[in-house]
C-alpha atoms as a PDB file:
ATOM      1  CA  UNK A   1     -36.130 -43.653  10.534  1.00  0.00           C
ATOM      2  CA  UNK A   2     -34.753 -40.646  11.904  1.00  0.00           C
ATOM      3  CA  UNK A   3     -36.833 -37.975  14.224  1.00  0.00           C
ATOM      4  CA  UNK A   4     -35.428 -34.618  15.195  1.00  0.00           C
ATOM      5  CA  UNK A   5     -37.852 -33.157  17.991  1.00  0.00           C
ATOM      6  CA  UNK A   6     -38.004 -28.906  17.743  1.00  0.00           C
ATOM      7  CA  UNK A   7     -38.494 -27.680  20.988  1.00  0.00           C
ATOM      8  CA  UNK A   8     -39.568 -23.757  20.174  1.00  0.00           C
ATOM      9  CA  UNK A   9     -38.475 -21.413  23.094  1.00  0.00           C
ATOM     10  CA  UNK A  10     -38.429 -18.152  21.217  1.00  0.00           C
ATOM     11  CA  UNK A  11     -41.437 -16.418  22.848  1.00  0.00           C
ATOM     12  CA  UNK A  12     -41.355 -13.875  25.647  1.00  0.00           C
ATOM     13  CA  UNK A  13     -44.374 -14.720  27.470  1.00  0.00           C
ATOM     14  CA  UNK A  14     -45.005 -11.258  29.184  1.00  0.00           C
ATOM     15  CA  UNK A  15     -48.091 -12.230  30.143  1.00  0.00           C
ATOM     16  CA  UNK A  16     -47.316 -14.163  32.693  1.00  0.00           C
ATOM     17  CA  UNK A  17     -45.393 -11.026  34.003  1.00  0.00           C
ATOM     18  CA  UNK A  18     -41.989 -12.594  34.474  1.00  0.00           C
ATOM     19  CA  UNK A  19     -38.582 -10.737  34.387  1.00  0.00           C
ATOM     20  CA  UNK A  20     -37.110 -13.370  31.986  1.00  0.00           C
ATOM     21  CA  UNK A  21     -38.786 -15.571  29.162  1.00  0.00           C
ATOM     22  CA  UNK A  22     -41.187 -17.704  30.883  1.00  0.00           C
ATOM     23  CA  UNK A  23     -39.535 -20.661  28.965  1.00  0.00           C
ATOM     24  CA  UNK A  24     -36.646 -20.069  30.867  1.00  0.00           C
ATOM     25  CA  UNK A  25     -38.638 -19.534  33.866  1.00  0.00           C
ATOM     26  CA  UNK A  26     -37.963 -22.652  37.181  1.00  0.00           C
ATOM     27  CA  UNK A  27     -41.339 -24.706  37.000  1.00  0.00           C
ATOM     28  CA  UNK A  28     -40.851 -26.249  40.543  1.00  0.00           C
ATOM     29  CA  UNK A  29     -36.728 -27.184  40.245  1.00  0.00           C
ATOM     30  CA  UNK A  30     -36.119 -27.052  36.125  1.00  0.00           C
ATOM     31  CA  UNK A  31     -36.764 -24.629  33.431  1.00  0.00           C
ATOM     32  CA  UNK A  32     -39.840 -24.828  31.534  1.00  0.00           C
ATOM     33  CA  UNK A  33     -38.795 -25.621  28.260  1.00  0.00           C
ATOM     34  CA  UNK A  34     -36.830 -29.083  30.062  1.00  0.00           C
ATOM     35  CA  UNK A  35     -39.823 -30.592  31.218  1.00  0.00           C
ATOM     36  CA  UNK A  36     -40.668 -30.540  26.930  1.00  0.00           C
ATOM     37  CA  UNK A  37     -36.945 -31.665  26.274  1.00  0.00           C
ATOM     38  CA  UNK A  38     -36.909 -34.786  28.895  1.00  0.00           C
ATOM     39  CA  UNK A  39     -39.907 -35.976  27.651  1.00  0.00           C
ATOM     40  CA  UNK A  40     -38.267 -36.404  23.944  1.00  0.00           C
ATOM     41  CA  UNK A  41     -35.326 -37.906  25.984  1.00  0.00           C
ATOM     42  CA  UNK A  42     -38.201 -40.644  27.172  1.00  0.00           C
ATOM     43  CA  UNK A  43     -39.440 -40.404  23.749  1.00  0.00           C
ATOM     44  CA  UNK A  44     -35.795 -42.144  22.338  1.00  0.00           C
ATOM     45  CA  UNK A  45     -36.073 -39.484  19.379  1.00  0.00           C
ATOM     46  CA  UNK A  46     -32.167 -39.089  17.907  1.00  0.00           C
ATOM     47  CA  UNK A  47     -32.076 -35.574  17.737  1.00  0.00           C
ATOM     48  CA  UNK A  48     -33.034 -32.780  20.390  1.00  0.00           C
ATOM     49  CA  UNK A  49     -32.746 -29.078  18.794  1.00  0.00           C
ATOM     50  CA  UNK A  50     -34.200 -25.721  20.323  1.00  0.00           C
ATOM     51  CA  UNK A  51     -35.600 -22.763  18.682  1.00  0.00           C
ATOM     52  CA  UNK A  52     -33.882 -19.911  21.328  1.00  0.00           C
ATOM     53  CA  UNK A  53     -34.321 -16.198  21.348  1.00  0.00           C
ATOM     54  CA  UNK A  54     -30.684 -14.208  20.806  1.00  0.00           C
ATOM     55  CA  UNK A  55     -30.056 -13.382  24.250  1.00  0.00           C
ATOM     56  CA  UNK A  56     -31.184 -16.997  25.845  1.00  0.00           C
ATOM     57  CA  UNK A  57     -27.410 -17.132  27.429  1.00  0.00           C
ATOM     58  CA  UNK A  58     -28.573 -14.396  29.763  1.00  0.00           C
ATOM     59  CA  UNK A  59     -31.545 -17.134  31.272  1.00  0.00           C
ATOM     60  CA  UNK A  60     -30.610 -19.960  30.503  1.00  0.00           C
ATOM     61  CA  UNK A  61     -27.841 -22.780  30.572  1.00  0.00           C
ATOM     62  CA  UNK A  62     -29.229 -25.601  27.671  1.00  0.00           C
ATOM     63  CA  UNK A  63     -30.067 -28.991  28.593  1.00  0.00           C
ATOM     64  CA  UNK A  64     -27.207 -31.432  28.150  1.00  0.00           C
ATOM     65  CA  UNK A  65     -29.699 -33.353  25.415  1.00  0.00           C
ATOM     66  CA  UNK A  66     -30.156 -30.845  23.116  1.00  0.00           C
ATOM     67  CA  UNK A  67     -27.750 -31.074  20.225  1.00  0.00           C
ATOM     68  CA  UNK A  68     -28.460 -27.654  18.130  1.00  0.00           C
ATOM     69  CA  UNK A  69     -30.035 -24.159  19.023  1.00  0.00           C
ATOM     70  CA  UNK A  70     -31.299 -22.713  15.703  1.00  0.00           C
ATOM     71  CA  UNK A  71     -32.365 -18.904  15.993  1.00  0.00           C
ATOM     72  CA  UNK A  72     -35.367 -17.921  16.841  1.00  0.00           C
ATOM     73  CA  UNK A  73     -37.452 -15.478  14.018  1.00  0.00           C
ATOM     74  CA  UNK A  74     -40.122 -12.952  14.468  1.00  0.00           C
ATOM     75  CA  UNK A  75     -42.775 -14.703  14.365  1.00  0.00           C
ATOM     76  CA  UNK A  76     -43.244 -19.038  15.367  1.00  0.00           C
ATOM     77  CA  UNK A  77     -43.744 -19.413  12.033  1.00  0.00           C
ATOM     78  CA  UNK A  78     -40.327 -18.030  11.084  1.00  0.00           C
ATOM     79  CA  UNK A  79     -38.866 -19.574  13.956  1.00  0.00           C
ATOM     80  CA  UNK A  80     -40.244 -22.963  13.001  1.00  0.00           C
ATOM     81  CA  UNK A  81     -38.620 -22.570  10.003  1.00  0.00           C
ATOM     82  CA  UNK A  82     -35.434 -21.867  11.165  1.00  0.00           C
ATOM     83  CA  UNK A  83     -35.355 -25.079  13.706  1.00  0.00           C
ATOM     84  CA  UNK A  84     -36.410 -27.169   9.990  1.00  0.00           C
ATOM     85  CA  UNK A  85     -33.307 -25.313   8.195  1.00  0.00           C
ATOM     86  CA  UNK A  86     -31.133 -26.399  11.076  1.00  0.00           C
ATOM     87  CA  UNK A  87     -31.978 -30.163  11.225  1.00  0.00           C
ATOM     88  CA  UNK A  88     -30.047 -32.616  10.258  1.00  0.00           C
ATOM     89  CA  UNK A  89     -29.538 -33.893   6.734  1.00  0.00           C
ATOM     90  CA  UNK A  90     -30.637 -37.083   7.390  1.00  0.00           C
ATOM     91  CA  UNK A  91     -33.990 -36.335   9.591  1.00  0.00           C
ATOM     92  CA  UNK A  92     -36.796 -38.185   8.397  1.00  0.00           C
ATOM     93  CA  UNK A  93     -39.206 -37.273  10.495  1.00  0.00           C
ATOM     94  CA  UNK A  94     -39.934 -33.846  12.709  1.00  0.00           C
ATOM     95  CA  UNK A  95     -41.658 -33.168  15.627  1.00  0.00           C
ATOM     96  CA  UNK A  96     -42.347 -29.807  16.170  1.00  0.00           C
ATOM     97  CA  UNK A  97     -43.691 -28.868  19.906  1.00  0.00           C
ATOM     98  CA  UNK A  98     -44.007 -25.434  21.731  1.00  0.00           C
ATOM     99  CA  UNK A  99     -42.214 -25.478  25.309  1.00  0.00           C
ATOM    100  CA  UNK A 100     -45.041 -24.160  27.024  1.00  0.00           C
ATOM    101  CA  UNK A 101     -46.805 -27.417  27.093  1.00  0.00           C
ATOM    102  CA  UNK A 102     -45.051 -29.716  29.167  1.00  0.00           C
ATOM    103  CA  UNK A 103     -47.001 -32.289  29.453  1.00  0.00           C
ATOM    104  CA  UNK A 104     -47.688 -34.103  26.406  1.00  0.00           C
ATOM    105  CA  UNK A 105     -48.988 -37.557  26.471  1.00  0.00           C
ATOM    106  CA  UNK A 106     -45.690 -39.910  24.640  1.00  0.00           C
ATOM    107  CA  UNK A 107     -47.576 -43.066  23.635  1.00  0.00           C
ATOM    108  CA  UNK A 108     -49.820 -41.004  20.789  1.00  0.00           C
ATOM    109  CA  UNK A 109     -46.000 -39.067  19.638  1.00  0.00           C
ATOM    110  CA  UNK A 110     -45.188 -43.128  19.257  1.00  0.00           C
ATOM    111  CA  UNK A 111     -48.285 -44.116  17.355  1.00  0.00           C
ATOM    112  CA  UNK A 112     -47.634 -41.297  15.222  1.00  0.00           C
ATOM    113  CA  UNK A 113     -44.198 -41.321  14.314  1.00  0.00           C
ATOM    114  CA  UNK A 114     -45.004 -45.077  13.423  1.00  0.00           C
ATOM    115  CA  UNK A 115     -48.127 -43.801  10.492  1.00  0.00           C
ATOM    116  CA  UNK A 116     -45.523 -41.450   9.457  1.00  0.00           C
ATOM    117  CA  UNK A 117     -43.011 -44.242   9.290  1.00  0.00           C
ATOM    118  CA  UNK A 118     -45.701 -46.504   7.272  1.00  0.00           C
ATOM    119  CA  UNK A 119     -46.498 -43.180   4.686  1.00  0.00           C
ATOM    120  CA  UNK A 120     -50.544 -42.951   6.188  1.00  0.00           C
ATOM    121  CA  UNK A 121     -49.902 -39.118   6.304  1.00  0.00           C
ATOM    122  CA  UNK A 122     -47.139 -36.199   5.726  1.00  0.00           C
ATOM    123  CA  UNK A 123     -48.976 -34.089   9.275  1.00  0.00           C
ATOM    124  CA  UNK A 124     -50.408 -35.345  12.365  1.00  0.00           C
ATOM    125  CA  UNK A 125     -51.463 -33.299  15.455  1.00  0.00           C
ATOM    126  CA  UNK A 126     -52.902 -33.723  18.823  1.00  0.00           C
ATOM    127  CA  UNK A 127     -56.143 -32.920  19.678  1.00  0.00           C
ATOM    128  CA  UNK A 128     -59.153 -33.042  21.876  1.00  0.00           C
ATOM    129  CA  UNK A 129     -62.516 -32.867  20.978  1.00  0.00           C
ATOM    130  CA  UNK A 130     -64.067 -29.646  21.662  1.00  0.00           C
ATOM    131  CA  UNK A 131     -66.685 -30.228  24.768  1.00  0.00           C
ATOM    132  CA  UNK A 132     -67.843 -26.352  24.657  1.00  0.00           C
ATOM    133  CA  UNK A 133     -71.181 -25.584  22.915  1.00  0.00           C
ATOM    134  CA  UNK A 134     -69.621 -23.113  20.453  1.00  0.00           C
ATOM    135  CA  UNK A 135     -71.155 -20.242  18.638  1.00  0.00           C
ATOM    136  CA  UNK A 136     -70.231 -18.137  15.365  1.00  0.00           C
ATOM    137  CA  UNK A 137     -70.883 -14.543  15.877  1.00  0.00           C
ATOM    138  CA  UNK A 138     -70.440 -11.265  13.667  1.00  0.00           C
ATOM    139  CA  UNK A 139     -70.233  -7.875  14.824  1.00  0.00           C
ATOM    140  CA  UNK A 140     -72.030  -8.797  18.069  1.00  0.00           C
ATOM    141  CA  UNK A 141     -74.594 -10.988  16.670  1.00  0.00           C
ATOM    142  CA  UNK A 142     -75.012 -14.050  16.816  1.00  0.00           C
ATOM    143  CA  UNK A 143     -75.230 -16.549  13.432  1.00  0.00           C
ATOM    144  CA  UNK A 144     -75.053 -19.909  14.011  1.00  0.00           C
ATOM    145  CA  UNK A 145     -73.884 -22.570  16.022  1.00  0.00           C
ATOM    146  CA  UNK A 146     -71.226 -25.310  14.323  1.00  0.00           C
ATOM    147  CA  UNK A 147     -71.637 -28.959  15.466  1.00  0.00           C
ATOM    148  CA  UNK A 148     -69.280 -29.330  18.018  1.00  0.00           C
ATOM    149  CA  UNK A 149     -68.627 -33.141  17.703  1.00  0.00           C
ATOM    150  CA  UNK A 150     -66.803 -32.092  14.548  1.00  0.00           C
ATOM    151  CA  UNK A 151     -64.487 -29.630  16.054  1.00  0.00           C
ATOM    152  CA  UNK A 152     -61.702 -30.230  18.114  1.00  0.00           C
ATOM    153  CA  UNK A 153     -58.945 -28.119  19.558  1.00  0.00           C
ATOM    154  CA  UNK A 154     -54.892 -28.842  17.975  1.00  0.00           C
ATOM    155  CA  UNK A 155     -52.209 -29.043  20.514  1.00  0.00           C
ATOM    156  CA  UNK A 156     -48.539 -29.579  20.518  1.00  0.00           C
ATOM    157  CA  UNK A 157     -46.554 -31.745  19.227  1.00  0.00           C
ATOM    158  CA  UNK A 158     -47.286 -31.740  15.672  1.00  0.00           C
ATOM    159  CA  UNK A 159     -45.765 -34.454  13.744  1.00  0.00           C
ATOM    160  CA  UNK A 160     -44.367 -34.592  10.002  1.00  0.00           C
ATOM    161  CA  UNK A 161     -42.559 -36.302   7.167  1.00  0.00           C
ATOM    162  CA  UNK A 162     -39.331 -33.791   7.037  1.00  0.00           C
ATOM    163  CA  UNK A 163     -39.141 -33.357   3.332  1.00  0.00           C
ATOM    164  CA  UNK A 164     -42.738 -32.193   2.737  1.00  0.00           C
ATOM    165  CA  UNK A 165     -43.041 -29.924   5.913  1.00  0.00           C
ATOM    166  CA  UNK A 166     -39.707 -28.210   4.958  1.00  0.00           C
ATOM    167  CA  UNK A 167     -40.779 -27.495   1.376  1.00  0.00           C
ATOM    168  CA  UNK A 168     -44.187 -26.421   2.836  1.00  0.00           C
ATOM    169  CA  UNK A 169     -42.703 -23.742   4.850  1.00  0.00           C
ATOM    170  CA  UNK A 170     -40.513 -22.755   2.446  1.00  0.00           C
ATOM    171  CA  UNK A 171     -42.980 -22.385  -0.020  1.00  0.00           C
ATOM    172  CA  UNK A 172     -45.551 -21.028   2.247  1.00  0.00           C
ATOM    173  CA  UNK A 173     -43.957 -17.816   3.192  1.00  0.00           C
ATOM    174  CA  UNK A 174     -44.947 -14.912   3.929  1.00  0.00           C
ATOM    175  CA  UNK A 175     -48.694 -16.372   4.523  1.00  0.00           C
ATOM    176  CA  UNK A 176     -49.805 -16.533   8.145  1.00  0.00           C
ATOM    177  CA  UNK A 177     -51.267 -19.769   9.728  1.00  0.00           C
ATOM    178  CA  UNK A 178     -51.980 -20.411  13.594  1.00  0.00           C
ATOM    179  CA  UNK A 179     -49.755 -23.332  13.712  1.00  0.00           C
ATOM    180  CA  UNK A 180     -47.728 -26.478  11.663  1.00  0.00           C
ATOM    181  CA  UNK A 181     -50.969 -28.673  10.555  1.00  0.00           C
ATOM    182  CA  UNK A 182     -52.725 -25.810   9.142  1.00  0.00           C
ATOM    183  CA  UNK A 183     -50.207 -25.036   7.270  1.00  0.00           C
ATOM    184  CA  UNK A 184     -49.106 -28.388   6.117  1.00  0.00           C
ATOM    185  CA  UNK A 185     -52.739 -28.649   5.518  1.00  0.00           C
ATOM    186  CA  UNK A 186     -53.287 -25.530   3.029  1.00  0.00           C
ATOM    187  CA  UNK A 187     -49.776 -27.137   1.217  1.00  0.00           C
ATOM    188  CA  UNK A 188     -51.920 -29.612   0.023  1.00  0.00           C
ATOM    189  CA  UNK A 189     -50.148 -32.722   2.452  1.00  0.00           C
ATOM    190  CA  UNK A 190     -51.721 -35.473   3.895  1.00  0.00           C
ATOM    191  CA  UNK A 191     -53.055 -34.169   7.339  1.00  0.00           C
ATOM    192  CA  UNK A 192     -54.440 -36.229  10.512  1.00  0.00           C
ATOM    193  CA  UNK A 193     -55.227 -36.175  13.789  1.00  0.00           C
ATOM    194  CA  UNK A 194     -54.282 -38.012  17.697  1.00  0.00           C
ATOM    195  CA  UNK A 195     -55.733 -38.574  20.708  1.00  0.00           C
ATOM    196  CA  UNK A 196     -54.507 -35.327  22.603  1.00  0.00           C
ATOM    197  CA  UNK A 197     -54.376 -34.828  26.435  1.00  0.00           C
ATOM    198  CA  UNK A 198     -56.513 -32.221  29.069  1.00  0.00           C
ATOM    199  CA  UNK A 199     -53.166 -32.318  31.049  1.00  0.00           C
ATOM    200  CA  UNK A 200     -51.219 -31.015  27.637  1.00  0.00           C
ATOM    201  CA  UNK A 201     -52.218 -27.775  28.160  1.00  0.00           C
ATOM    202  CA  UNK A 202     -50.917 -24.459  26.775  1.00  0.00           C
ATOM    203  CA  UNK A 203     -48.780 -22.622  30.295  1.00  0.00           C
ATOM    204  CA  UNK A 204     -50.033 -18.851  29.325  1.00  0.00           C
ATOM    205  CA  UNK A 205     -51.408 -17.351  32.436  1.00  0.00           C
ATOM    206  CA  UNK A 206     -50.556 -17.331  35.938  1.00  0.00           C
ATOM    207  CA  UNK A 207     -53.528 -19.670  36.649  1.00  0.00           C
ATOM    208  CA  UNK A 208     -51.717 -21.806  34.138  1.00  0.00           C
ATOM    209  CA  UNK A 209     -48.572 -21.907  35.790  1.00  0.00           C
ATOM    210  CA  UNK A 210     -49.652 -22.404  39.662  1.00  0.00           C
ATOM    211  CA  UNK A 211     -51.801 -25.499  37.796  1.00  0.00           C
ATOM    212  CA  UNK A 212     -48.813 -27.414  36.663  1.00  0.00           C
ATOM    213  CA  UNK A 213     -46.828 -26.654  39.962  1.00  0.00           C
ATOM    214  CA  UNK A 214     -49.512 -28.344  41.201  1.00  0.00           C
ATOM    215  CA  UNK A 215     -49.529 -30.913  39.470  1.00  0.00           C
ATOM    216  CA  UNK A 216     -45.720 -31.815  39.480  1.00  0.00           C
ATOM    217  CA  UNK A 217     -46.164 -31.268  43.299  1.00  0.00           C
ATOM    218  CA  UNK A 218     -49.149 -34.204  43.287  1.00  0.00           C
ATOM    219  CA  UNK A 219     -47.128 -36.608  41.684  1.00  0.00           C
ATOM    220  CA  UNK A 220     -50.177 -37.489  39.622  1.00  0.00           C
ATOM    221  CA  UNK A 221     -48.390 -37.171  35.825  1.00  0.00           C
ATOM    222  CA  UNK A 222     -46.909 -39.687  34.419  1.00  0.00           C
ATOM    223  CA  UNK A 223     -44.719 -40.224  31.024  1.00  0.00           C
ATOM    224  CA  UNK A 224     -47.853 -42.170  29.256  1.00  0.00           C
END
């Protein structure tokens, strides 16, 4: 079957306080977003596209693997959409992963892709069980507090039959989820879960980022 990976870089990520998209920005010697793009290189998946804001020529020279740069919207969810217009006519199946995690684990994207293949589910995300006593709380007080070894915490990549995601989104605009399973999810498809990864963390702060340069600079990740 075939996979087209979606690598979104349409974000500005001002938080971190960079003069350029922190997508774009040189984590240790490569952009950002390539660390995400190699990894579906290692991955084998047959296409590579990216989800780019207008002006990404300024920051950026694309990595030789990635075959199509869709548009980036105002919103993820509209630039998700526009990476599943752009993909090939004969994708099967989609992965669709946010740049700003660069370290996703590959051996649950391969145990996935292969339910997919089988038809177990249309949606299947990564995700680690919550380890935080949570609380519920309304206008300062507090009401309750949910069982926490039934909550767990999506990451990227999200994984999906083509055909039903694509309708989904289509069909689903206009409404405003938090990210791909919940919307596949209130579509009415077939929705699971994977083992996720602590190191697959989202880069947003500055704490984030001198993390992963750590990291890289420990030689302690690994494609697993």
């Amino acid at each position: 079957m075939k996979t087209t990976a979606i690598v979104l870089g349409g974000g500005r990520g001002t938080r971190l306080g960079f003069t350029l998209p922190k997508q774009f920005a040189r984590l240790k010697e490569r952009p950002l977003l390539d660390y995400s793009v190699e990894r579906f290189v290692a991955l084998k998946v047959d296409n590579i596209l990216a989800v780019l804001v207008d002006d990404y020529m300024n920051y950026y020279q694309p990595h030789s693997a990635i075959a199509t740069i869709a548009p980036a919207g105002e919103s993820r969810q509209q630039s998700v959409l526009s990476g599943l217009r752009a993909c090939p006519d004969d994708t099967d199946l989609v992965i669709i992963h946010d740049s700003a995690r660069p370290f996703f684990p590959l051996r649950a994207l391969e145990e996935g892709l292969k339910l997919l293949g089988e038809n177990w589910y249309d949606g299947l995300a990564l995700a680690i069980p919550s380890t935080d006593t949570l609380v519920e709380t309304e206008a300062g007080r507090v009401l309750g507090f949910p069982d926490r070894q039934k909550i767990y915490r999506t990451q990227t990549p999200q994984l999906f039959r083509f055909r039903p995601i694509k309708e989904a989104y289509e069909r689903l605009q206009g409404r405003e989820f938090t990210d791909d399973l919940s919307l596949a999810s209130a579509a009415g498809l077939r929705c699971g879960l994977l083992e996720g990864s602590q190191m697959n963390f989202k880069i947003t702060t500055e704490i984030d980022w001198l993390l992963a340069e750590g990291l890289l600079s420990s030689g302690g990740l690994e494609l697993v």
